[in-house]
C-alpha atoms as a PDB file:
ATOM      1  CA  UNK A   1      24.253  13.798  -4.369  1.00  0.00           C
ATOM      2  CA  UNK A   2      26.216  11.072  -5.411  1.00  0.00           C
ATOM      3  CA  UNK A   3      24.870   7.567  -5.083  1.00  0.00           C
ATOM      4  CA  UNK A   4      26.340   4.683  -3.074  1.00  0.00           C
ATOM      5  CA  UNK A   5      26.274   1.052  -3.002  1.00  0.00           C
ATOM      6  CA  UNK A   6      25.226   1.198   0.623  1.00  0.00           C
ATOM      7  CA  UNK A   7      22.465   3.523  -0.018  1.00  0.00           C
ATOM      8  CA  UNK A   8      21.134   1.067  -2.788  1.00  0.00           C
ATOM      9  CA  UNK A   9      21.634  -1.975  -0.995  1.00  0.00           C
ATOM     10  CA  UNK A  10      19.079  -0.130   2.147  1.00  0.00           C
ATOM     11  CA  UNK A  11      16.611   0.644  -0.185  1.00  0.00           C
ATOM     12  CA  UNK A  12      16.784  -2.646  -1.931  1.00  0.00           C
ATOM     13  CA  UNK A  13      16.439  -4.581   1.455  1.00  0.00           C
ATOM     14  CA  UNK A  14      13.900  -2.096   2.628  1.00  0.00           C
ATOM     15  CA  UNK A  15      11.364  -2.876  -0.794  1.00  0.00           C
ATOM     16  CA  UNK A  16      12.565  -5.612  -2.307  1.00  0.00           C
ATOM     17  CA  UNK A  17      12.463  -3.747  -5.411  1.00  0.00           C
ATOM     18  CA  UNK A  18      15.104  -4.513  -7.894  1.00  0.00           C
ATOM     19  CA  UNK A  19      18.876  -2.993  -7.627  1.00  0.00           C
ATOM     20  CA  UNK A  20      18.736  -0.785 -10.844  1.00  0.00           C
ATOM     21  CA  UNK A  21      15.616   0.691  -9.818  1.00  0.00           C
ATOM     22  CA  UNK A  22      16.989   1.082  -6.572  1.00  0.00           C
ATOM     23  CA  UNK A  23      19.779   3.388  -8.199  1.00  0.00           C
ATOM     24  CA  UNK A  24      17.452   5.082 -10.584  1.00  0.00           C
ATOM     25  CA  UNK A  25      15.018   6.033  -7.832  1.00  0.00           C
ATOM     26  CA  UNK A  26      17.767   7.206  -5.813  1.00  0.00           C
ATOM     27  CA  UNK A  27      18.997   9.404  -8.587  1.00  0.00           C
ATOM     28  CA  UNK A  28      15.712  11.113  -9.089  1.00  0.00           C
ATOM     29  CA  UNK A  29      14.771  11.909  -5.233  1.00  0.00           C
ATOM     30  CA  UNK A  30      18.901  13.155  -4.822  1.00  0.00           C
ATOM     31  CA  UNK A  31      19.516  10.258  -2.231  1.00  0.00           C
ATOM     32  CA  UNK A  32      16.390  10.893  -0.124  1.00  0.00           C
ATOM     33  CA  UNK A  33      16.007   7.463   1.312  1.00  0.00           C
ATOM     34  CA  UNK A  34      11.996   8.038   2.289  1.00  0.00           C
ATOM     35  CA  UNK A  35      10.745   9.427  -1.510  1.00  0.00           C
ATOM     36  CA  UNK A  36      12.356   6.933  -2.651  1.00  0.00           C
ATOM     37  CA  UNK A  37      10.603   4.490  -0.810  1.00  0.00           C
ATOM     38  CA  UNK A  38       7.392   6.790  -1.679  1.00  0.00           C
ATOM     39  CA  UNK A  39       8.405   6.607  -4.847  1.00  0.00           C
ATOM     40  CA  UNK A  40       8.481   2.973  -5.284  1.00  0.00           C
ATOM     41  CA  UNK A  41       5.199   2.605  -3.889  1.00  0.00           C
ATOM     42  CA  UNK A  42       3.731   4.769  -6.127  1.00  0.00           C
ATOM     43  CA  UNK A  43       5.004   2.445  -9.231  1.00  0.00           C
ATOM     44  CA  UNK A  44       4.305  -0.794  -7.689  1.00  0.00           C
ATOM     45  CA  UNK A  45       0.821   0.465  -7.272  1.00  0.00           C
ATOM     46  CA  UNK A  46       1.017   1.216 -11.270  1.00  0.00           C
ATOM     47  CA  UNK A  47       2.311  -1.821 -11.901  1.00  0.00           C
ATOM     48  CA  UNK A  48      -0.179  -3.677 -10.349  1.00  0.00           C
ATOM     49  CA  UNK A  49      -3.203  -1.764 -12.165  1.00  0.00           C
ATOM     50  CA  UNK A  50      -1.212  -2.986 -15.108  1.00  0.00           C
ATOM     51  CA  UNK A  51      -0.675  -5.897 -14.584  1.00  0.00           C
ATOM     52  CA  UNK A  52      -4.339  -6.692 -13.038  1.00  0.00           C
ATOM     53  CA  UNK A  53      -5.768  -8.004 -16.663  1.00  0.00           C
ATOM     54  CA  UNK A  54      -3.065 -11.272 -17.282  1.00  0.00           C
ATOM     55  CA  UNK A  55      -4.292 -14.438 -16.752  1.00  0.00           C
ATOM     56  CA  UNK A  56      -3.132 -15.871 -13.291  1.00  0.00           C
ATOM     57  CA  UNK A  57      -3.952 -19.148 -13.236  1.00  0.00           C
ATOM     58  CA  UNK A  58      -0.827 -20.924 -11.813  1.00  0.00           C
ATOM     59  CA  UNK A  59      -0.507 -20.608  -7.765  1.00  0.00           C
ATOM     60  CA  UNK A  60      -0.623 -22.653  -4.282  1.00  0.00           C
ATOM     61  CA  UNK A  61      -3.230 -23.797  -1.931  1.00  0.00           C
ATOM     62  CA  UNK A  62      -2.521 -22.995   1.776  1.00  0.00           C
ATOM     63  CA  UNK A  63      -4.286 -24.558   4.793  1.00  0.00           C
ATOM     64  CA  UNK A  64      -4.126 -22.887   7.952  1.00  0.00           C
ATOM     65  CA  UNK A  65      -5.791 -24.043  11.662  1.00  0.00           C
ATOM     66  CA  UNK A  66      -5.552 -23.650  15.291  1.00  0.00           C
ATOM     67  CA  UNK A  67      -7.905 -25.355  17.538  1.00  0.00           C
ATOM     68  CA  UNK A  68     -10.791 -24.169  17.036  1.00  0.00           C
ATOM     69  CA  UNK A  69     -10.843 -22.824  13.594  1.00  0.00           C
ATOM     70  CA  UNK A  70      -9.154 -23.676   9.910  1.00  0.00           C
ATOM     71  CA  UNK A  71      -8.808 -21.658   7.077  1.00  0.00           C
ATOM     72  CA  UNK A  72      -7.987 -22.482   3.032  1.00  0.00           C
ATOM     73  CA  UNK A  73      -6.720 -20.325   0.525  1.00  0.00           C
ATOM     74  CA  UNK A  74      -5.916 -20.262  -3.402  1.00  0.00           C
ATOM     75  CA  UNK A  75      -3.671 -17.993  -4.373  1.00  0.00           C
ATOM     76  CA  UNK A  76      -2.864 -17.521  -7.672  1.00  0.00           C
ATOM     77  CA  UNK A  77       0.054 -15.848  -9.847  1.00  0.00           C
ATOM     78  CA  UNK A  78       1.130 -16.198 -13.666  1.00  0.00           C
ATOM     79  CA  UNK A  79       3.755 -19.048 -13.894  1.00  0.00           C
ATOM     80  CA  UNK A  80       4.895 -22.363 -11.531  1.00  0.00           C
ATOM     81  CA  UNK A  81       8.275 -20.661 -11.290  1.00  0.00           C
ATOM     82  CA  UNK A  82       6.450 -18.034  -9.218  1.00  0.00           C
ATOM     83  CA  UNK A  83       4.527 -20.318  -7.535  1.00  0.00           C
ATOM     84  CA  UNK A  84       7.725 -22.082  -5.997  1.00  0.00           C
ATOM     85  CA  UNK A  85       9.627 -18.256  -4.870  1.00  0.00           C
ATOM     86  CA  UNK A  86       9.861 -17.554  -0.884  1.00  0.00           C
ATOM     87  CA  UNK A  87       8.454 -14.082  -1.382  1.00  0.00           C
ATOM     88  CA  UNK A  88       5.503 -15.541  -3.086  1.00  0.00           C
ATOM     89  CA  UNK A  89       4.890 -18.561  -0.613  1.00  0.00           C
ATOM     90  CA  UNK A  90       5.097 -16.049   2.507  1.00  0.00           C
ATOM     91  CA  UNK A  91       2.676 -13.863   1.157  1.00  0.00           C
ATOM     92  CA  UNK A  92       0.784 -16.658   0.847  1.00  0.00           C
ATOM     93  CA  UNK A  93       1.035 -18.148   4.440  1.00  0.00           C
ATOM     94  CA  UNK A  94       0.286 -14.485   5.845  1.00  0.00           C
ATOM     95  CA  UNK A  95      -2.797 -14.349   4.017  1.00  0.00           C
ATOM     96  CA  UNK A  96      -3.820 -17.401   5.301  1.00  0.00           C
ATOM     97  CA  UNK A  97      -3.001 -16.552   8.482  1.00  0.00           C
ATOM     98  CA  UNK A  98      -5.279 -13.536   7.975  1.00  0.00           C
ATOM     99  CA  UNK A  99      -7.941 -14.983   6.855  1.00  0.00           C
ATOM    100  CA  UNK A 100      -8.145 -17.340   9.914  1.00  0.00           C
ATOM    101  CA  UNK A 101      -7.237 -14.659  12.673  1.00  0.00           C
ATOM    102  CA  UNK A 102      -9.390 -12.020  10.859  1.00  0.00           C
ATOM    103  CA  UNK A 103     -12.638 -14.653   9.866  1.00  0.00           C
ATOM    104  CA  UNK A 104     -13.307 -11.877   6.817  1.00  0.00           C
ATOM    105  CA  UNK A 105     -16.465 -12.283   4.561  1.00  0.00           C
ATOM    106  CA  UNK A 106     -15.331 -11.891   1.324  1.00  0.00           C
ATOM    107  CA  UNK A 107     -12.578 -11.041  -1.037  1.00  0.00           C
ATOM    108  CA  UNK A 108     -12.847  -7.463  -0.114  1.00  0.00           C
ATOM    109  CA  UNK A 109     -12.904  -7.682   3.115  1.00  0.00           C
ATOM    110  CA  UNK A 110      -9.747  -9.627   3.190  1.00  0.00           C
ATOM    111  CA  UNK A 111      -7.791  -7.451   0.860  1.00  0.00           C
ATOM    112  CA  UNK A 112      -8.569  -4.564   3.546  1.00  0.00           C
ATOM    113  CA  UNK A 113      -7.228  -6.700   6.535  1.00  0.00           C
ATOM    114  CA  UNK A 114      -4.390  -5.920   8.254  1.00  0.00           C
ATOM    115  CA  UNK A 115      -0.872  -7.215   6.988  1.00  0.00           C
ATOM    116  CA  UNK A 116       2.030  -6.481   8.943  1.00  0.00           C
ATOM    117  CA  UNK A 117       3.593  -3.320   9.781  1.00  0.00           C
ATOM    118  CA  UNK A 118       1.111  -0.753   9.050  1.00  0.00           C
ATOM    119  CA  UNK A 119      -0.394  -2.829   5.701  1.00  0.00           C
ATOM    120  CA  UNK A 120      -3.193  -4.643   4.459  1.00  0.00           C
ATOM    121  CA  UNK A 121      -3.221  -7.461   2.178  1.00  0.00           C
ATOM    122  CA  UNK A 122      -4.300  -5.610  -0.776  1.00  0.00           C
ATOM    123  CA  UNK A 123      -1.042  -3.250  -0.117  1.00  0.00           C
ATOM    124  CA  UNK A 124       1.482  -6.433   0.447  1.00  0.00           C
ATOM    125  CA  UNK A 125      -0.006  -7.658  -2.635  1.00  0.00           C
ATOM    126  CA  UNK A 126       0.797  -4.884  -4.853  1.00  0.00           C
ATOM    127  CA  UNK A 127       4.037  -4.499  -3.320  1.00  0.00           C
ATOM    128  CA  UNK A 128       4.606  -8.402  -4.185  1.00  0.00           C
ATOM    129  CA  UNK A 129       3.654  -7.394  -7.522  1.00  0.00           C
ATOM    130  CA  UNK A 130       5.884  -5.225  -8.201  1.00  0.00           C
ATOM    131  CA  UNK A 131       8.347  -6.833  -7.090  1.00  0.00           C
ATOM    132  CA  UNK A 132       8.097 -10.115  -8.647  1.00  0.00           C
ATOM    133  CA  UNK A 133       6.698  -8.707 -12.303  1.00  0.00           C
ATOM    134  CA  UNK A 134       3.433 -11.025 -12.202  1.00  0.00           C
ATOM    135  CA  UNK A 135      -0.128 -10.539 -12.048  1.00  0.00           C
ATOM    136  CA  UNK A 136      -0.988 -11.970  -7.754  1.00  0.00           C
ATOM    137  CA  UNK A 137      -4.722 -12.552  -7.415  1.00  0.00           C
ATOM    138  CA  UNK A 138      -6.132 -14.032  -4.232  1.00  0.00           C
ATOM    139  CA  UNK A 139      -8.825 -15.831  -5.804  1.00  0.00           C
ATOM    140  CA  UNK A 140     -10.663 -17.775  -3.067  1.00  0.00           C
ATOM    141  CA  UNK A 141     -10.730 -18.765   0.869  1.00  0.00           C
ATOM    142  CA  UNK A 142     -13.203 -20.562   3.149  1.00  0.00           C
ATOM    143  CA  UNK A 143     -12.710 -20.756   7.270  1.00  0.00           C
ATOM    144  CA  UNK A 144     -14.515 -23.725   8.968  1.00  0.00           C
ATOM    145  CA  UNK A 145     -15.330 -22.913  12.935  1.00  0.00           C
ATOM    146  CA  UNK A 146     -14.842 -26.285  14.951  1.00  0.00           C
ATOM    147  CA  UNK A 147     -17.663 -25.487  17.214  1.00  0.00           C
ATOM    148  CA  UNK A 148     -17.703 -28.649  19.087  1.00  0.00           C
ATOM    149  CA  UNK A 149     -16.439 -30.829  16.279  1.00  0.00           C
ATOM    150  CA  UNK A 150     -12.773 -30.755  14.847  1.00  0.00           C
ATOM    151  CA  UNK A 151     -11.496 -29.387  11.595  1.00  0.00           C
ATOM    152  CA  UNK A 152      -8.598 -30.962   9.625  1.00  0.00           C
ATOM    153  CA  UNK A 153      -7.066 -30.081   6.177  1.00  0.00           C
ATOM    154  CA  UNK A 154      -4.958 -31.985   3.801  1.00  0.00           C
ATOM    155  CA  UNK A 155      -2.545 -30.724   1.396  1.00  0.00           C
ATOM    156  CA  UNK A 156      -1.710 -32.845  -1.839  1.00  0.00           C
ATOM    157  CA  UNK A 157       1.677 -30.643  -2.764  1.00  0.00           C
ATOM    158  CA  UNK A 158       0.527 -27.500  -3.161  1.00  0.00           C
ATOM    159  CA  UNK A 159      -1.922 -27.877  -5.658  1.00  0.00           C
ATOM    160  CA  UNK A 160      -4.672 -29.361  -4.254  1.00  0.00           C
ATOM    161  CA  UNK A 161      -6.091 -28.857  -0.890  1.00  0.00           C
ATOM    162  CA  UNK A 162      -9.040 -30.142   1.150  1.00  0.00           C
ATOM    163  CA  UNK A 163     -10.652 -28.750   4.645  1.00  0.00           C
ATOM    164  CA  UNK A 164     -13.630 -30.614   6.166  1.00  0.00           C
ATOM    165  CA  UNK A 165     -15.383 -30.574   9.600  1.00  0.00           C
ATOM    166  CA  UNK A 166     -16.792 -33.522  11.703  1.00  0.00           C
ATOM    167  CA  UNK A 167     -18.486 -34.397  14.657  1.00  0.00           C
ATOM    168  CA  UNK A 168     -17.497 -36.974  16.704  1.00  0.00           C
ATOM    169  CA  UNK A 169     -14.442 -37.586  14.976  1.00  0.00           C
ATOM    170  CA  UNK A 170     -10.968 -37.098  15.623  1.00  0.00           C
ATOM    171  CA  UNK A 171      -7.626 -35.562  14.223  1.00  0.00           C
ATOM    172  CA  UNK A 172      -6.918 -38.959  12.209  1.00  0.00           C
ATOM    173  CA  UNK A 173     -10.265 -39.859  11.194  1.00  0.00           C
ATOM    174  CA  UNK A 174     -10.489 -36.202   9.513  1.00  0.00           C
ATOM    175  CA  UNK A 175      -6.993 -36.306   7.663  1.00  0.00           C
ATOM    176  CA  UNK A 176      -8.205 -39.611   5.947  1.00  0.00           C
ATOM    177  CA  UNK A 177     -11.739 -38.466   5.150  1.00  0.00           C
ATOM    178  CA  UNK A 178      -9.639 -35.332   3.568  1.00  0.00           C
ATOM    179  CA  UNK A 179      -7.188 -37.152   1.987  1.00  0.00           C
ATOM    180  CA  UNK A 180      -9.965 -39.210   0.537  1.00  0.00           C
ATOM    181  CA  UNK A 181     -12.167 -35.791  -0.735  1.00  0.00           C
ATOM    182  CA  UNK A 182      -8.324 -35.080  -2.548  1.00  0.00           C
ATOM    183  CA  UNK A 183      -8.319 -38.180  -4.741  1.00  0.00           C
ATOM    184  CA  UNK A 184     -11.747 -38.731  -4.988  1.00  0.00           C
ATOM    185  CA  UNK A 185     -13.416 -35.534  -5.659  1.00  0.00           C
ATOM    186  CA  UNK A 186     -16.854 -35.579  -4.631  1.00  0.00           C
ATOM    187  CA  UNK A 187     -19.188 -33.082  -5.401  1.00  0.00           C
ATOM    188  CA  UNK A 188     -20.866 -32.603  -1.854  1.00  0.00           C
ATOM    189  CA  UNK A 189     -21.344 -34.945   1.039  1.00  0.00           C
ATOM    190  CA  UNK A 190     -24.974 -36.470   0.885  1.00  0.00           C
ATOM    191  CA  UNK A 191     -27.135 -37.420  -2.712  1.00  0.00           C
ATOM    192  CA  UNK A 192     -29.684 -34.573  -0.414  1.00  0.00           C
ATOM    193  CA  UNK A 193     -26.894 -31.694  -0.898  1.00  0.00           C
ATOM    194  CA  UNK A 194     -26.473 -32.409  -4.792  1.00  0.00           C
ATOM    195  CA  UNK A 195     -27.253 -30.062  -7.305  1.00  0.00           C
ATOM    196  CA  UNK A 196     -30.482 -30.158  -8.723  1.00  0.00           C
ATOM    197  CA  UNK A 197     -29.044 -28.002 -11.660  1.00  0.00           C
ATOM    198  CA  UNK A 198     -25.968 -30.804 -11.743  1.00  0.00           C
ATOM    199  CA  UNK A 199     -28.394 -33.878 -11.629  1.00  0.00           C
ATOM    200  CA  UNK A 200     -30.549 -32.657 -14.187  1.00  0.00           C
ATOM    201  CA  UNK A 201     -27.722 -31.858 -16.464  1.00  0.00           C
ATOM    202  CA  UNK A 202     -26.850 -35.085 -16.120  1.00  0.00           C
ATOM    203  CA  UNK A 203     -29.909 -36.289 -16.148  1.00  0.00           C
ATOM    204  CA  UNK A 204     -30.671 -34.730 -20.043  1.00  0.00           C
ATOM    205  CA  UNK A 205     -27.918 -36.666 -21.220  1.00  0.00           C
ATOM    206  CA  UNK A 206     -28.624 -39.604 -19.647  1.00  0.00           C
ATOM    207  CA  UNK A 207     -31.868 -39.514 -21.904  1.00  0.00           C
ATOM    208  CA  UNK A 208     -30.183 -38.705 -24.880  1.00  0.00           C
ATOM    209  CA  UNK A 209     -27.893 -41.570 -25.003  1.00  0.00           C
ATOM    210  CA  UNK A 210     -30.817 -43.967 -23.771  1.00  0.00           C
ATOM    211  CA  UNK A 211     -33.153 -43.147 -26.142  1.00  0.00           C
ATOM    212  CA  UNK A 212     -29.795 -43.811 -29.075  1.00  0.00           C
ATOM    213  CA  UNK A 213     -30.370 -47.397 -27.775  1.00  0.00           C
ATOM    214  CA  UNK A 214     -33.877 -47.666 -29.741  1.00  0.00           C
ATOM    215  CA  UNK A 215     -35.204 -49.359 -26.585  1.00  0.00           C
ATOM    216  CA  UNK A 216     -38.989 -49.086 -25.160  1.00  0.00           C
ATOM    217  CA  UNK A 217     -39.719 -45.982 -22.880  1.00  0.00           C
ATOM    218  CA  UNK A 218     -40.633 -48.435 -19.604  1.00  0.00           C
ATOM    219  CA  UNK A 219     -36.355 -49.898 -20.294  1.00  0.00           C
ATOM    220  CA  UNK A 220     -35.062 -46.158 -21.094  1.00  0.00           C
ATOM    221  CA  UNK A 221     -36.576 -45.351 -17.714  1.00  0.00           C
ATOM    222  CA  UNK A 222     -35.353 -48.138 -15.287  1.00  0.00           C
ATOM    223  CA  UNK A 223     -31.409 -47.291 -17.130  1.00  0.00           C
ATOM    224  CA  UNK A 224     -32.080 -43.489 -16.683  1.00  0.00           C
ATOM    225  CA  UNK A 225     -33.071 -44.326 -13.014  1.00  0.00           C
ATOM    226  CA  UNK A 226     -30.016 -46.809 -12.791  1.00  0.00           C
ATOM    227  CA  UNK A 227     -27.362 -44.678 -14.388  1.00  0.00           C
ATOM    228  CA  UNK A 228     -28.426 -41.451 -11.727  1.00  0.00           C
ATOM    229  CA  UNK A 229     -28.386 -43.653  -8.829  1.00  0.00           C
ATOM    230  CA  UNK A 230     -24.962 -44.947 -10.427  1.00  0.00           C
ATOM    231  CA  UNK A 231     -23.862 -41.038 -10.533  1.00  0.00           C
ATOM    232  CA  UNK A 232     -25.207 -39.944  -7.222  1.00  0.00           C
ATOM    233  CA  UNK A 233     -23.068 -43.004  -5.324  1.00  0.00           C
ATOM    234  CA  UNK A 234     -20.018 -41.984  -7.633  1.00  0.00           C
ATOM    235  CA  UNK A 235     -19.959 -38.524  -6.490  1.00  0.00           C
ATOM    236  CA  UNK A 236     -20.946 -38.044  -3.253  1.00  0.00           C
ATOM    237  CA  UNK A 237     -19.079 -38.552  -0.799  1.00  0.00           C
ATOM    238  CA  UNK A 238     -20.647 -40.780   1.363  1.00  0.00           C
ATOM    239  CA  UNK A 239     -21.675 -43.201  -1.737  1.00  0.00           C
ATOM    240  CA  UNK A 240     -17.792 -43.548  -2.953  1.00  0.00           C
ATOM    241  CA  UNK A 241     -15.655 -46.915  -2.211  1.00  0.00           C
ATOM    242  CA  UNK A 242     -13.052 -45.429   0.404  1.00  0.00           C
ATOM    243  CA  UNK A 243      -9.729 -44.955  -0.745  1.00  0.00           C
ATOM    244  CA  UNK A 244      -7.765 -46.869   2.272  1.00  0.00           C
ATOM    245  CA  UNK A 245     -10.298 -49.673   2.035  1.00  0.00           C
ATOM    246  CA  UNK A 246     -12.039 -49.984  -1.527  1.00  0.00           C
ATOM    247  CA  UNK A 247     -14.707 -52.516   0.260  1.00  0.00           C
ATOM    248  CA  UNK A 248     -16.450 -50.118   2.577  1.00  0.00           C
ATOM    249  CA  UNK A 249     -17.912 -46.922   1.577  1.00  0.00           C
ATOM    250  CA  UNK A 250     -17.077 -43.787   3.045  1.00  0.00           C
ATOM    251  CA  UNK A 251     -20.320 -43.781   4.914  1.00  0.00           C
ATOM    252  CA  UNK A 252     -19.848 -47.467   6.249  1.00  0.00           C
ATOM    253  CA  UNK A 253     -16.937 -46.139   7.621  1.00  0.00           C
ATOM    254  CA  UNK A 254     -18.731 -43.205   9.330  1.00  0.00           C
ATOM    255  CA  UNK A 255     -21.121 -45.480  11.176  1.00  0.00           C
ATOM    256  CA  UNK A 256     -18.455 -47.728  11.987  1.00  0.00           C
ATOM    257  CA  UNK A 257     -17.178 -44.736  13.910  1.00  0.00           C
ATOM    258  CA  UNK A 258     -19.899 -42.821  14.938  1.00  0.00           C
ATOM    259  CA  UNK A 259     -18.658 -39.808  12.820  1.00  0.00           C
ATOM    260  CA  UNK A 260     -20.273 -37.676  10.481  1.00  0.00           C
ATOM    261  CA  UNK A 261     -18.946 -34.912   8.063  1.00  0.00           C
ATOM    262  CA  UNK A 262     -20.671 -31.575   8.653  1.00  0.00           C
ATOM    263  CA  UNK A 263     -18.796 -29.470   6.003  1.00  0.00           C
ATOM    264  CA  UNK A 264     -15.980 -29.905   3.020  1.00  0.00           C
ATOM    265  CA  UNK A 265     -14.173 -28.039   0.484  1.00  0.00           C
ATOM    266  CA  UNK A 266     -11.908 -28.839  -2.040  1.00  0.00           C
ATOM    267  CA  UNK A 267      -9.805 -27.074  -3.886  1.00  0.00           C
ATOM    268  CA  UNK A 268      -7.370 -27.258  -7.115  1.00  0.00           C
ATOM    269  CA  UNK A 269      -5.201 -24.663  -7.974  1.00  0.00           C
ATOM    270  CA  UNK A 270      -6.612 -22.955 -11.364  1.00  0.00           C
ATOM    271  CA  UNK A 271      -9.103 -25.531 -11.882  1.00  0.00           C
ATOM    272  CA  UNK A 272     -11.937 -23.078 -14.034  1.00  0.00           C
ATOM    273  CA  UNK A 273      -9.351 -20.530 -14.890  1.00  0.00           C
ATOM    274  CA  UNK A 274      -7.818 -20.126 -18.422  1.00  0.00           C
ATOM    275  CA  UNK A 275      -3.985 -21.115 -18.589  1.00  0.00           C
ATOM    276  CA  UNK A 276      -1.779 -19.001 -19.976  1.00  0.00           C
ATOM    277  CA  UNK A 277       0.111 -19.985 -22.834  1.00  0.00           C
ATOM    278  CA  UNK A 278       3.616 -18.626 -22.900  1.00  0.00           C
ATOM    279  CA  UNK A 279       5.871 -18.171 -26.193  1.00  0.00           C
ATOM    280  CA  UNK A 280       9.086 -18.543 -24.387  1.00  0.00           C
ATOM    281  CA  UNK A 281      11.440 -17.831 -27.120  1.00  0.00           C
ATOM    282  CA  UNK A 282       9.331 -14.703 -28.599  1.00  0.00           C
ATOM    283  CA  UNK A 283       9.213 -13.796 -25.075  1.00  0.00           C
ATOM    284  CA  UNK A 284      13.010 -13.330 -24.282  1.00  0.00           C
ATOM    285  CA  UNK A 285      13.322 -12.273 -27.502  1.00  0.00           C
ATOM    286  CA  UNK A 286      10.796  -9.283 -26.574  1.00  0.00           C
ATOM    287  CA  UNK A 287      12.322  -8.254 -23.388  1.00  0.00           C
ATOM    288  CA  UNK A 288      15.890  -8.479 -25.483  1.00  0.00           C
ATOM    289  CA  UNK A 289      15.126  -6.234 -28.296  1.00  0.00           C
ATOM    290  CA  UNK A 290      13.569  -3.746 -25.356  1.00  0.00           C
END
């Protein structure tokens, strides 16, 4: 059966999949518009096994409420250039949409919610795969209930992106509180919800770099027991100078208002993950001499 432009152009549309593997597809199934579609499936699938071991580590953060809920996603893929395609940033916005309409527990859960017609996320994502040539991983979401309070998000770009949930606040309040979590990067809200493992990391090399000093033990202790009190204001969030007013702290402001922050979460796109480290030239090159 001969092979037309129209008949590519459908299937093209219909996947997304690119135009010479349209035609090639075509050709093998003798213009049988539905195994080709099969067909396609079938190697996007493939390609995504394939593809599931390369570092992703570039991406977007997407926030997500309604009134009584908000949700916050990483998603990650292989380059920035990805990171700034349509395809790419609606996937992204359905899954986030998902994840707050659906309220799943965990990664798995999520990849077997629905995702439009017939899908689930985990099938959307393959089929993004495959289409785009670069390893997709949905790496991490929260969802914040308002339950009484109100939950706002922040957005810094796409790259950063911060969720947290008050009582007795307000819509404005809670965008400033985020905004401030964005720059400031605490570690958790209270000195009570820090670490132990953290503060006595810190702690250890606090010592060593005290007891450098030659000083007597009764000095080494009161800097030890200055410099964690100095880290436990610096990184909580409640202890840090606010951003929009460096001469109150964040928890001044809080009484001030009446206000108090029940949960946070902030995240940075690829922030633990390797990077991947691209030879341009030796890549063209590569897909060139192929």
């Amino acid at each position: 059966m001969a092979i037309t432009a129209s008949m590519v152009k459908e299937l093209r549309e219909r996947t997304g999949a690119g135009m010479m593997e349209c035609k090639k597809v075509l050709t093998q199934t003798d213009g049988d518009m539905e195994a080709a579609i099969e067909e396609l499936r079938i190697k996007g699938a493939a390609a995504a096994e394939k593809k599931a071991g390369r570092i992703a580590a570039e991406g977007v953060i997407v926030a997500t409420s309604s009134t009584d809920a908000g949700a916050l996603v990483e998603i990650n893929c292989e380059t920035d250039f990805v990171a700034k395609d349509d395809s790419f940033k609606t996937f992204c916005s359905n899954v986030s949409e998902a994840v707050l309409s659906g309220n799943p527990t965990d990664n798995q859960a999520l990849a077997e919610t629905a995702l439009g017609a017939g899908g689930t996320v985990e099938t959307a994502r393959q089929e993004l795969i495959a289409k785009i040539g670069e390893n997709i991983s949905v790496r991490r979401f929260i969802r914040f209930d308002a339950e009484g309070g109100n939950v706002s998000s922040y957005l810094h770009g796409n790259r950063i992106g911060v969720m947290v949930k008050m009582e007795n606040g307000n819509d404005e309040l809670g965008r400033d509180i985020a905004m401030h979590i964005a720059a400031s990067s605490p570690l958790c809200v209270s000195e009570e919800e820090m670490d132990q493992e953290v503060l006595a990391r810190e702690k250890d090399i606090f010592i060593a770099q005290a007891k450098e000093s030659g000083k007597p033990d009764d000095i080494i202790e009161k800097m030890i027991g200055g410099r964690i009190k100095k880290f436990l204001k610096e990184n909580t969030l409640l202890g840090q100078p606010f951003v929009k007013n460096p001469d109150q702290t964040v928890a001044q402001l809080l009484n001030e208002t009446g206000a108090s922050v029940a949960q946070m979460v902030r995240y940075e796109v690829g922030e633990g993950l390797e990077k991947r480290e691209d030879d341009f030239v030796a890549e063209v090159m590569a897909q060139a001499n192929a």
